[in-house]
C-alpha atoms as a PDB file:
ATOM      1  CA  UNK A   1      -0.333  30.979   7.770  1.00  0.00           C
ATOM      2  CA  UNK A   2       0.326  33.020  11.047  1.00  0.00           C
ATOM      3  CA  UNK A   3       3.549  33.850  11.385  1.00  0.00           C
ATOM      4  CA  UNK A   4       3.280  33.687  15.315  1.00  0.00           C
ATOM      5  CA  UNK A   5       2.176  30.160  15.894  1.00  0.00           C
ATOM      6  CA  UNK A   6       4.774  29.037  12.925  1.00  0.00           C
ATOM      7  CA  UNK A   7       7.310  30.876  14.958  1.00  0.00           C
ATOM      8  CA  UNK A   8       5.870  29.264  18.517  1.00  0.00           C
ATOM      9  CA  UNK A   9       6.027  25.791  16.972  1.00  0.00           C
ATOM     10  CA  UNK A  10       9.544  26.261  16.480  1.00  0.00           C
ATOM     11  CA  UNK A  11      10.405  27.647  19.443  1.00  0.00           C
ATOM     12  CA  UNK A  12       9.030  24.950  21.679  1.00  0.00           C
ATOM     13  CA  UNK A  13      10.582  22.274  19.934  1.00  0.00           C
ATOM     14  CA  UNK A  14      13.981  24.155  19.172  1.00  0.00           C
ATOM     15  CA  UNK A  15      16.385  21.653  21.327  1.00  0.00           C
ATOM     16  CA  UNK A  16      14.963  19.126  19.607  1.00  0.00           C
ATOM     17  CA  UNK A  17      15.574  20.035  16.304  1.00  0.00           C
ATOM     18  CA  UNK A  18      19.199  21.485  16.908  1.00  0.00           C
ATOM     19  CA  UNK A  19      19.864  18.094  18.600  1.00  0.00           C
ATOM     20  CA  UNK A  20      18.528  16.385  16.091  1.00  0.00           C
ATOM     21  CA  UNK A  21      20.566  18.152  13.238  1.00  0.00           C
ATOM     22  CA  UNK A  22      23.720  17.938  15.981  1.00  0.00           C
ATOM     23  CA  UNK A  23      23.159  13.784  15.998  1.00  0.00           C
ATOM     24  CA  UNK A  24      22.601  13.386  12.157  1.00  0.00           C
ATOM     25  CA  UNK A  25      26.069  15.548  11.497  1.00  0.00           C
ATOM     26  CA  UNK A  26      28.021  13.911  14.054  1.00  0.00           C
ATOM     27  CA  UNK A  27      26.771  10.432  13.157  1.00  0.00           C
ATOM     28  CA  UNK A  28      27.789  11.038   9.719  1.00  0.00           C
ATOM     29  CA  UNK A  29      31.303  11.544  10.482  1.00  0.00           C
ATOM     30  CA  UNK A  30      31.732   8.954  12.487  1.00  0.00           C
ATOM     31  CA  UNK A  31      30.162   6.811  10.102  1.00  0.00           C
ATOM     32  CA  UNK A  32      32.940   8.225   7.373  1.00  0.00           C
ATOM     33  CA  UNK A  33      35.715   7.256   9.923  1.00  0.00           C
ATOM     34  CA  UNK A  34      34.350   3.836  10.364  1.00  0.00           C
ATOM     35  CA  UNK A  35      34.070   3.192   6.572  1.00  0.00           C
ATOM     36  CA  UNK A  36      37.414   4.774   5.912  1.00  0.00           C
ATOM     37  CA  UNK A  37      39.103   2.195   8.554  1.00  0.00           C
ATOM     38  CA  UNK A  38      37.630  -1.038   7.307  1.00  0.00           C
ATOM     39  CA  UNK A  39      39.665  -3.325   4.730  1.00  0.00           C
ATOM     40  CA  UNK A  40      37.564  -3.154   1.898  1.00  0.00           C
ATOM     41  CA  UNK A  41      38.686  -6.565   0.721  1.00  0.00           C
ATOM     42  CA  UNK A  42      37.610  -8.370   3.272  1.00  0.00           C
ATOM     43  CA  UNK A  43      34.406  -6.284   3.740  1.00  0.00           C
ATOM     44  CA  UNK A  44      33.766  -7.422   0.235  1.00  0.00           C
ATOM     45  CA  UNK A  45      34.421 -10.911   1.043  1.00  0.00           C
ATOM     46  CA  UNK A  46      31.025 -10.330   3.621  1.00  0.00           C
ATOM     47  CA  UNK A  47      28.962  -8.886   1.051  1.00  0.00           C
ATOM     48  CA  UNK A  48      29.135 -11.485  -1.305  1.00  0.00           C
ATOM     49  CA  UNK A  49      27.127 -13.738   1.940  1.00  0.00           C
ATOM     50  CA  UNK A  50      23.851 -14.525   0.187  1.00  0.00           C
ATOM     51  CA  UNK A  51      21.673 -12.869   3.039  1.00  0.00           C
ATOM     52  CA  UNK A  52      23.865  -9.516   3.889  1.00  0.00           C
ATOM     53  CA  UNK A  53      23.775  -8.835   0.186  1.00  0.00           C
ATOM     54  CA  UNK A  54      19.936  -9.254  -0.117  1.00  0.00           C
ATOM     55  CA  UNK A  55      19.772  -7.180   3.286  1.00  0.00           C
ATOM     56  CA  UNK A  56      21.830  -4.211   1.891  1.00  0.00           C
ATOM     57  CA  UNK A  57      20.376  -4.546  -1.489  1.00  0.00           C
ATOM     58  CA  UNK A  58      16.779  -3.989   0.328  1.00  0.00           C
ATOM     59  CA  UNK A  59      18.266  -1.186   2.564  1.00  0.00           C
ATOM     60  CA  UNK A  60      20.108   0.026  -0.750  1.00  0.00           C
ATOM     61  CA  UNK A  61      17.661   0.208  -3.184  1.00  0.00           C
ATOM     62  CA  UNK A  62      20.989  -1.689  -5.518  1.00  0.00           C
ATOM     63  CA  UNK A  63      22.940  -4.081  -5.481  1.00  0.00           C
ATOM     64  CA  UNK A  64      26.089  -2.868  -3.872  1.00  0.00           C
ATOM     65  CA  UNK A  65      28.709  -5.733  -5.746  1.00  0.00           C
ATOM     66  CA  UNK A  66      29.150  -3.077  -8.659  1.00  0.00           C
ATOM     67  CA  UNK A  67      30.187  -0.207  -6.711  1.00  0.00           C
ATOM     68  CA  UNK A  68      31.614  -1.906  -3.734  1.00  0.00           C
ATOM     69  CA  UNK A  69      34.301   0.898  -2.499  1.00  0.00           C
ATOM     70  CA  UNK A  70      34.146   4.044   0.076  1.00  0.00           C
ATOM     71  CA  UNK A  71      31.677   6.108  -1.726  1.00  0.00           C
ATOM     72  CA  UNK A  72      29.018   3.602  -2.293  1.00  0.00           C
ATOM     73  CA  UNK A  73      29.075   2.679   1.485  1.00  0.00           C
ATOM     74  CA  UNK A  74      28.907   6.658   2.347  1.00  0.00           C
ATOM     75  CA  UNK A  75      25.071   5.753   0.778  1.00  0.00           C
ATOM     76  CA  UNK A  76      24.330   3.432   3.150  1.00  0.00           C
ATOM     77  CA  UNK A  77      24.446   6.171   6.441  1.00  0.00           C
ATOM     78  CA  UNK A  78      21.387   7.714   4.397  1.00  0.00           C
ATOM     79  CA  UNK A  79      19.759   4.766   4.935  1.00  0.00           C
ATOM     80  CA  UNK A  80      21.172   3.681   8.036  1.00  0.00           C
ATOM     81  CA  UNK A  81      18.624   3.007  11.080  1.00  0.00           C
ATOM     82  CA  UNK A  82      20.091   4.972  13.293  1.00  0.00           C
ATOM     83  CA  UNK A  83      19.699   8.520  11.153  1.00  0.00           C
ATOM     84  CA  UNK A  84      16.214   6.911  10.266  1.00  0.00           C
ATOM     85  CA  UNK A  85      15.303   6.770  14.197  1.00  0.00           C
ATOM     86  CA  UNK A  86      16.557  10.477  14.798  1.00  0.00           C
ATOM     87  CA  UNK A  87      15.077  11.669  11.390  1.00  0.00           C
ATOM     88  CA  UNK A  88      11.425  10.058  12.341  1.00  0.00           C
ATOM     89  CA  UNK A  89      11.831  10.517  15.791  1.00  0.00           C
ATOM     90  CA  UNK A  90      11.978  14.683  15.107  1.00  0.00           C
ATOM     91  CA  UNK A  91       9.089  14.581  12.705  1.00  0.00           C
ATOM     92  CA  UNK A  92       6.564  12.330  14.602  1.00  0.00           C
ATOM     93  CA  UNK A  93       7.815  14.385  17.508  1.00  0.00           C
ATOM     94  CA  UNK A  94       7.027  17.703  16.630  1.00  0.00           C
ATOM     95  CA  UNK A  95       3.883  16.577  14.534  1.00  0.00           C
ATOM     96  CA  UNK A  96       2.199  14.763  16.826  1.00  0.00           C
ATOM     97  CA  UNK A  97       3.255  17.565  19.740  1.00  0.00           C
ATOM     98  CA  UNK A  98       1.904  21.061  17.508  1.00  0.00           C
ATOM     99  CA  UNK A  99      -1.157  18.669  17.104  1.00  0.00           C
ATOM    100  CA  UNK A 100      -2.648  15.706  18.833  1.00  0.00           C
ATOM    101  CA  UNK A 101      -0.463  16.613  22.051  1.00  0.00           C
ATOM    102  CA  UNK A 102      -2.769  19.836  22.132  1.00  0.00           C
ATOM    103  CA  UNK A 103      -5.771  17.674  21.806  1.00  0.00           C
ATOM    104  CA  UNK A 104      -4.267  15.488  24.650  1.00  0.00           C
ATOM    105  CA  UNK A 105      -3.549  18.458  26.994  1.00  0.00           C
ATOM    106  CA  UNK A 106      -6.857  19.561  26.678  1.00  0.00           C
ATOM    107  CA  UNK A 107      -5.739  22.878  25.496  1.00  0.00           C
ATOM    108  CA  UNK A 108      -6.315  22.740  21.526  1.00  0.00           C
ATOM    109  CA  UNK A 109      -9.852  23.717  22.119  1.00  0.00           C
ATOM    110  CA  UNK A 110      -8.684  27.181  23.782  1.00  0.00           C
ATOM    111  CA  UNK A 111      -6.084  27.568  20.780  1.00  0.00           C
ATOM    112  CA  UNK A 112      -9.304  27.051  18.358  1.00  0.00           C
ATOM    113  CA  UNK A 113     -10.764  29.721  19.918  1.00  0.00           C
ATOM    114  CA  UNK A 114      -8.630  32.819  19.075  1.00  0.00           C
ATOM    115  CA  UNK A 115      -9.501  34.421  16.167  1.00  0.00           C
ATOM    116  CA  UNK A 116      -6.573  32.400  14.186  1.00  0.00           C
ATOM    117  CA  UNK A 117      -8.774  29.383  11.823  1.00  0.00           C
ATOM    118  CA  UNK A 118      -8.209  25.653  12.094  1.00  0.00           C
ATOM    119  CA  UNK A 119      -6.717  26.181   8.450  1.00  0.00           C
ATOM    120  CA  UNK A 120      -4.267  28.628   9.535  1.00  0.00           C
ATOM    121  CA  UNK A 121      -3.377  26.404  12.843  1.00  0.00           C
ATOM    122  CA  UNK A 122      -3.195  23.276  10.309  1.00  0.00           C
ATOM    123  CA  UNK A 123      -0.588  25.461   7.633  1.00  0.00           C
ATOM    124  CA  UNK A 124       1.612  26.846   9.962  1.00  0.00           C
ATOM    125  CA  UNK A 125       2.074  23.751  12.110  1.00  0.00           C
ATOM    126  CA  UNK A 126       2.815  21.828   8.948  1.00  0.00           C
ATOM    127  CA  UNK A 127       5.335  24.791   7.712  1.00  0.00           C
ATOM    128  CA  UNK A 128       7.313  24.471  10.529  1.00  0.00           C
ATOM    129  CA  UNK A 129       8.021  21.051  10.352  1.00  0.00           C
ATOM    130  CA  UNK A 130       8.779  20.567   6.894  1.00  0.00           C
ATOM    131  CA  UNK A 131      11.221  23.701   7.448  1.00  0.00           C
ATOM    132  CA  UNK A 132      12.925  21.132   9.950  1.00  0.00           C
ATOM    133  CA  UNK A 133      13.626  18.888   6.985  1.00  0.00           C
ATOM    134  CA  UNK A 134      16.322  21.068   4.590  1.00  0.00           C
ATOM    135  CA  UNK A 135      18.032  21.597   8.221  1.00  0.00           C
ATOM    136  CA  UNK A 136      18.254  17.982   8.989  1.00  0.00           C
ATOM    137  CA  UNK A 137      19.528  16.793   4.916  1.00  0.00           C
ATOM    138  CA  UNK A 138      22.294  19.766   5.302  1.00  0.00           C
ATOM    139  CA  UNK A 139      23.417  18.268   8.266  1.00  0.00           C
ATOM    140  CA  UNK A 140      23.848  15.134   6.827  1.00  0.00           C
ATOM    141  CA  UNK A 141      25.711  16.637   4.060  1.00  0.00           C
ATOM    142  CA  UNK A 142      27.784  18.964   6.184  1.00  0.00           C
ATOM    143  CA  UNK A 143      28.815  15.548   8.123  1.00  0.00           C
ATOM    144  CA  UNK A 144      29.766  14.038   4.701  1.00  0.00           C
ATOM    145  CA  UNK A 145      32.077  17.080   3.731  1.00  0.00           C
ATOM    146  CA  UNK A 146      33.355  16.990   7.297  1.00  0.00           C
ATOM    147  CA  UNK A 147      34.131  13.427   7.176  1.00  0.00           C
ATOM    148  CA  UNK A 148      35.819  13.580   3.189  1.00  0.00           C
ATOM    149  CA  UNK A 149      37.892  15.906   4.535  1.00  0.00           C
ATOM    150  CA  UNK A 150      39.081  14.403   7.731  1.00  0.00           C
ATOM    151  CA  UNK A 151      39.661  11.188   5.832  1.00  0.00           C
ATOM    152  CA  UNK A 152      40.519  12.264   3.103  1.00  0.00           C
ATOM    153  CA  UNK A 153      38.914   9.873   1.510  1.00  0.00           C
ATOM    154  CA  UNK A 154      38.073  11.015  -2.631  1.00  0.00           C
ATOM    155  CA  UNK A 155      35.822   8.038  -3.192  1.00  0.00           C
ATOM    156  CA  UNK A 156      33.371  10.315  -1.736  1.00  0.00           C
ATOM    157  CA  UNK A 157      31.788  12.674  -4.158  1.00  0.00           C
ATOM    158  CA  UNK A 158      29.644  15.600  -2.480  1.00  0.00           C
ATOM    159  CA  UNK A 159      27.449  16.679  -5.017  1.00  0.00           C
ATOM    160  CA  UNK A 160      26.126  12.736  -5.002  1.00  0.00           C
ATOM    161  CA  UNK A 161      25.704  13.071  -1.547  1.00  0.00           C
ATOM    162  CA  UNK A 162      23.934  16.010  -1.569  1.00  0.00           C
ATOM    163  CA  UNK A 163      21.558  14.256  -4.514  1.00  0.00           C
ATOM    164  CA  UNK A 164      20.821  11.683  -2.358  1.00  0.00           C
ATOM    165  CA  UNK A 165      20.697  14.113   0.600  1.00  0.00           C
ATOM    166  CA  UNK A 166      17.885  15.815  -1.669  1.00  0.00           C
ATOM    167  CA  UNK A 167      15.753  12.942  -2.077  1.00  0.00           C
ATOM    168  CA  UNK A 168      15.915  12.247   1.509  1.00  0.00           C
ATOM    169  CA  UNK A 169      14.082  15.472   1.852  1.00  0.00           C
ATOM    170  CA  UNK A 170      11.109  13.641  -0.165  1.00  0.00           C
ATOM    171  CA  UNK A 171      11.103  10.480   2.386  1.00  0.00           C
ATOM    172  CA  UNK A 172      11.010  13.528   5.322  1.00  0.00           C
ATOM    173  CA  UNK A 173       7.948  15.084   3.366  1.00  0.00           C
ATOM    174  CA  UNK A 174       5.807  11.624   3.118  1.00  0.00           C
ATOM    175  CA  UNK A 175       7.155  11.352   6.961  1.00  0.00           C
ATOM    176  CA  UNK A 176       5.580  15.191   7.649  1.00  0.00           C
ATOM    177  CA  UNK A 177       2.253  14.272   5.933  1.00  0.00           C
ATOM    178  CA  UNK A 178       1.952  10.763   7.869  1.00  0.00           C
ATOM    179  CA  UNK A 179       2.721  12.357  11.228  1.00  0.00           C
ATOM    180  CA  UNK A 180       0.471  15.340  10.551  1.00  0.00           C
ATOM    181  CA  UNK A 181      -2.655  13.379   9.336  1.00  0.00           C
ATOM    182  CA  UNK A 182      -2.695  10.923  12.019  1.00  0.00           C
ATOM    183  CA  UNK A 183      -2.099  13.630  14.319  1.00  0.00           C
ATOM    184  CA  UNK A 184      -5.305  15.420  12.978  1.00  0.00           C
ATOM    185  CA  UNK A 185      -7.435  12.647  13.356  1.00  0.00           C
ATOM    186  CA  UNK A 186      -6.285  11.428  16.731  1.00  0.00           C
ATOM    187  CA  UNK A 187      -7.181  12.506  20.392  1.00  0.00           C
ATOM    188  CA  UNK A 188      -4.755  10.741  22.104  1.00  0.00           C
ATOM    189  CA  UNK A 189      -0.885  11.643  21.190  1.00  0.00           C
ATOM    190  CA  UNK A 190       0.557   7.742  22.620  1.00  0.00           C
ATOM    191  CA  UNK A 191      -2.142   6.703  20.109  1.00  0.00           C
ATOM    192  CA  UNK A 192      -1.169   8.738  17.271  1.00  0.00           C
ATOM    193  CA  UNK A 193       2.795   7.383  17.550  1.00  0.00           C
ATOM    194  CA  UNK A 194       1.935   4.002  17.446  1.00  0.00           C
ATOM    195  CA  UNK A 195       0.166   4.681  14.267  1.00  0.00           C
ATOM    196  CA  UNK A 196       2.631   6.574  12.608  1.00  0.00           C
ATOM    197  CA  UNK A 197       5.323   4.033  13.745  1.00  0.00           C
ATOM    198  CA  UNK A 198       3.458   0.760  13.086  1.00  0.00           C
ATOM    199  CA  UNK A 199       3.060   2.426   9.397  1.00  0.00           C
ATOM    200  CA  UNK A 200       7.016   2.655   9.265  1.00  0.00           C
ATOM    201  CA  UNK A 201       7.317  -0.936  10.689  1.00  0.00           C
ATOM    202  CA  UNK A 202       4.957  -2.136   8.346  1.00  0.00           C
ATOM    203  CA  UNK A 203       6.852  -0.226   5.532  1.00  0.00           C
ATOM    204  CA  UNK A 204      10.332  -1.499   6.828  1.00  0.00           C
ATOM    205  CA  UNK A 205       9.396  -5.194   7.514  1.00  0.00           C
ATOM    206  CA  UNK A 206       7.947  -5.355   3.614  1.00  0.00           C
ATOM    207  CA  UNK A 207      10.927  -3.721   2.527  1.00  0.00           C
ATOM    208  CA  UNK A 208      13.163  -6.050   3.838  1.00  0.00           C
ATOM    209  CA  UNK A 209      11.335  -9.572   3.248  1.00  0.00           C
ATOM    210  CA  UNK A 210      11.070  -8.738  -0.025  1.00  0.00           C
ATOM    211  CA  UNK A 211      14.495  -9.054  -0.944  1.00  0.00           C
ATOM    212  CA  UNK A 212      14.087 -12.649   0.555  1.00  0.00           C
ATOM    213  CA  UNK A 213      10.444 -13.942   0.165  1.00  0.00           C
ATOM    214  CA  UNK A 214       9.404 -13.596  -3.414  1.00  0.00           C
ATOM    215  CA  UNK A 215       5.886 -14.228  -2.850  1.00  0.00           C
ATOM    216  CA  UNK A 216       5.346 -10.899  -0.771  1.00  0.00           C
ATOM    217  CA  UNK A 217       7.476  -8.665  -3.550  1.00  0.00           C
ATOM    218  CA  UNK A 218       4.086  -6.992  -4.730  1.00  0.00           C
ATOM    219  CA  UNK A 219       3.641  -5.906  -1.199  1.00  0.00           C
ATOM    220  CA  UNK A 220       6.568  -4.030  -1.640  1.00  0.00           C
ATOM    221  CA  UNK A 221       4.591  -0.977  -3.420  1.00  0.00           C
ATOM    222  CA  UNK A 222       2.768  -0.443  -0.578  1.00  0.00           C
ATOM    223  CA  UNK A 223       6.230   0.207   1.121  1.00  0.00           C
ATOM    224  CA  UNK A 224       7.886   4.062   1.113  1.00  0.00           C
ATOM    225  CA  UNK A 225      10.884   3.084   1.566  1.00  0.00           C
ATOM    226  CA  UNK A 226      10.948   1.522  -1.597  1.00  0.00           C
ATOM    227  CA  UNK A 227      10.624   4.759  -3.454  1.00  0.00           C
ATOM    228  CA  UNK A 228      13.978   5.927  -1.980  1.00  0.00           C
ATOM    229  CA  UNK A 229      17.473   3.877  -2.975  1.00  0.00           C
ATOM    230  CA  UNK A 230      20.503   6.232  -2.387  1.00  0.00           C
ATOM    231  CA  UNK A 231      22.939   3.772  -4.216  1.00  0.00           C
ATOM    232  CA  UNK A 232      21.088   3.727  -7.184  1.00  0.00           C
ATOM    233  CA  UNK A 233      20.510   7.284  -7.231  1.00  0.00           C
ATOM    234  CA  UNK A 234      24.545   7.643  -6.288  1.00  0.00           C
ATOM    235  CA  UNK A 235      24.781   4.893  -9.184  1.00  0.00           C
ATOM    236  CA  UNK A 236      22.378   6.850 -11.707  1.00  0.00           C
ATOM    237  CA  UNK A 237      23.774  10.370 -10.824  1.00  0.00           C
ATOM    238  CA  UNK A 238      20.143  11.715 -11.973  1.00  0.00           C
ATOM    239  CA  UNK A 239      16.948  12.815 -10.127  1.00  0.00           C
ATOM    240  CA  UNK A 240      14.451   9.684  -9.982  1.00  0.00           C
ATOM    241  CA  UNK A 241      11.512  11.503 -10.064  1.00  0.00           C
ATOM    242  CA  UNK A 242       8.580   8.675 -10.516  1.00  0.00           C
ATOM    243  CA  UNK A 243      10.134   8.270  -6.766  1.00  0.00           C
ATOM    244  CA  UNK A 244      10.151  11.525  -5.998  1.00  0.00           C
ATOM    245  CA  UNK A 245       6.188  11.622  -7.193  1.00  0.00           C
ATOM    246  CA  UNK A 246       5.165   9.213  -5.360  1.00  0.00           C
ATOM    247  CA  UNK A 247       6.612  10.237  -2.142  1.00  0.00           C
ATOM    248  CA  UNK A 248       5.296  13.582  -2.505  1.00  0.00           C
ATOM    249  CA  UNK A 249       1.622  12.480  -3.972  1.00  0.00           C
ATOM    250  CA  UNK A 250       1.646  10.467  -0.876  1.00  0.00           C
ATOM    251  CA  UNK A 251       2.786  12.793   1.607  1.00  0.00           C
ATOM    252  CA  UNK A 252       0.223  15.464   0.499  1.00  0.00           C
ATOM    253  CA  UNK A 253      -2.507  12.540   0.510  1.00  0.00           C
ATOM    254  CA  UNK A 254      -1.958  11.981   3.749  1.00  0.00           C
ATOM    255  CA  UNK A 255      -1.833  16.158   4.723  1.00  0.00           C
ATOM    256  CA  UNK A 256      -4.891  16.743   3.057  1.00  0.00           C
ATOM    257  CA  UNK A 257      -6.971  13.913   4.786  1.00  0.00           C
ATOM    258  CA  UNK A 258      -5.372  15.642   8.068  1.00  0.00           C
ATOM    259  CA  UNK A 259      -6.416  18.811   7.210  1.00  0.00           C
ATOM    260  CA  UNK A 260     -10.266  17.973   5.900  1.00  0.00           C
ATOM    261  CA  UNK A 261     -10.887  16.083   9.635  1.00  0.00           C
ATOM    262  CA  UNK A 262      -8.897  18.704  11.899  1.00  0.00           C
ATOM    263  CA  UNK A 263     -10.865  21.980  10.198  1.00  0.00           C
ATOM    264  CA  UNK A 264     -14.561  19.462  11.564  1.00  0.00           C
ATOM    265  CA  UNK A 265     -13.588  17.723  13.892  1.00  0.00           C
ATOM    266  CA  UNK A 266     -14.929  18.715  17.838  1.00  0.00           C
ATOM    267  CA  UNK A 267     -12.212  19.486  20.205  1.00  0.00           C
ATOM    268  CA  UNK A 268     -12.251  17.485  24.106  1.00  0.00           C
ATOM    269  CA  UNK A 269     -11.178  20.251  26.772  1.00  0.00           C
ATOM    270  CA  UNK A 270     -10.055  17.028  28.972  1.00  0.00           C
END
């Protein structure tokens, strides 16, 4: 790995990833405040709708009926779509950028040149975005304790949320090795996004149609998102590692492919 270019990537995409920890910290204490000032009773009356229940079950990874109260709901901002757009948005961002947006500008064949190899380039690109990821989950966290504390709501346990917070990490890694794969094999960076985001439609979309179209339910492996359930982790208290496998297995899949083209491939200086 070279130190200099792991240091570089940072450094260009450094308001980026402070903004992005910023929003995810924030967003979970307002989410906290938001929770802490519904009535419970009558939110409870809306989850037992047939199609908000199979919706947050899908989003969920549980049903929520069992452990309908403060803390269970503190799950659902790990899952929410707004810390999911600011979470992907920073990792196709900077992977796609330390990559294919070289390739784009026209300047990754200069890069290739210095006496640095396509390995090295590859490692410490990748390094610096997964160190993005234990920033981002401690954020979250940090928001949680924030947000327990201004509440004072006790419903809300930390070391679950920092569980859950933990195998968020592994939905961030298979995230990493998506963004940097396509990114290896693409020329074009606008390219490159749509790939990496159609993939998390695709994923989403499954996810959620499952929980109301029984006939597509097998599809549903072929879906990441249904390796990662924060209630029933919250539920479980306990590391679910056949998740945590495949998110990883995955992830590295998806790095190595990105690494085998990008050390071959031919470089356009235009």
């Amino acid at each position: 790995m070279s130190l200099a270019l792991f240091a570089k990537t940072l450094r260009d995409y450094r308001m980026f990833i402070v903004g992005g920890c910023a929003l995810l910290g924030v967003f979970m204490v307002v989410f906290l405040f938001a929770i802490s000032s519904f009535p419970m009773e009558q939110t409870r009356v809306w989850m037992e709708v047939p199609w908000i229940k199979s919706l947050m079950t899908a989003l969920m990874g549980s049903d929520i009926s069992g452990t309908f109260n403060a803390g269970g709901m503190a799950a659902f901002a790990f899952t929410h779509p707004v810390v999911l757009a600011i979470v992907i948005g920073v990792a196709f961002t900077l992977g796609s950028g330390a990559l294919v947006g070289e390739v784009d500008r026209g300047t990754m064949d200069l890069l290739a040149s210095f006496p640095i190899s396509r390995t090295r380039i590859y490692v410490s690109v990748s390094t610096a975005l997964i160190v993005c990821g234990p920033l981002m989950c401690m954020s979250l966290w940090i928001g949680a304790w924030v947000g327990r504390e201004l509440t004072g709501t006790e419903e809300i346990r930390l070391d679950q949320m920092a569980l859950v917070a933990a195998h968020f990490f592994c939905v961030y890694v298979f995230l990493c090795g998506l963004a940097l794969g396509v990114s290896a094999m693409c020329s074009r960076r606008g390219v490159a996004l749509v790939i990496c985001l159609g993939v998390v439609l695709y994923a989403f979309t499954v996810n959620v149609l499952s929980a109301f179209w029984p006939a597509i339910q097998g599809l549903s492996y072929s879906s990441f998102f249904r390796y990662y359930a924060p209630l029933k982790i919250m539920q479980e208290q306990s590391w679910q590692w056949g998740s945590i496998l495949t998110l990883f297995l995955g992830g590295a899949i998806l790095w190595l492919a990105g690494l085998l083209v990008f050390r071959v491939r031919d470089f356009p200086s235009t």
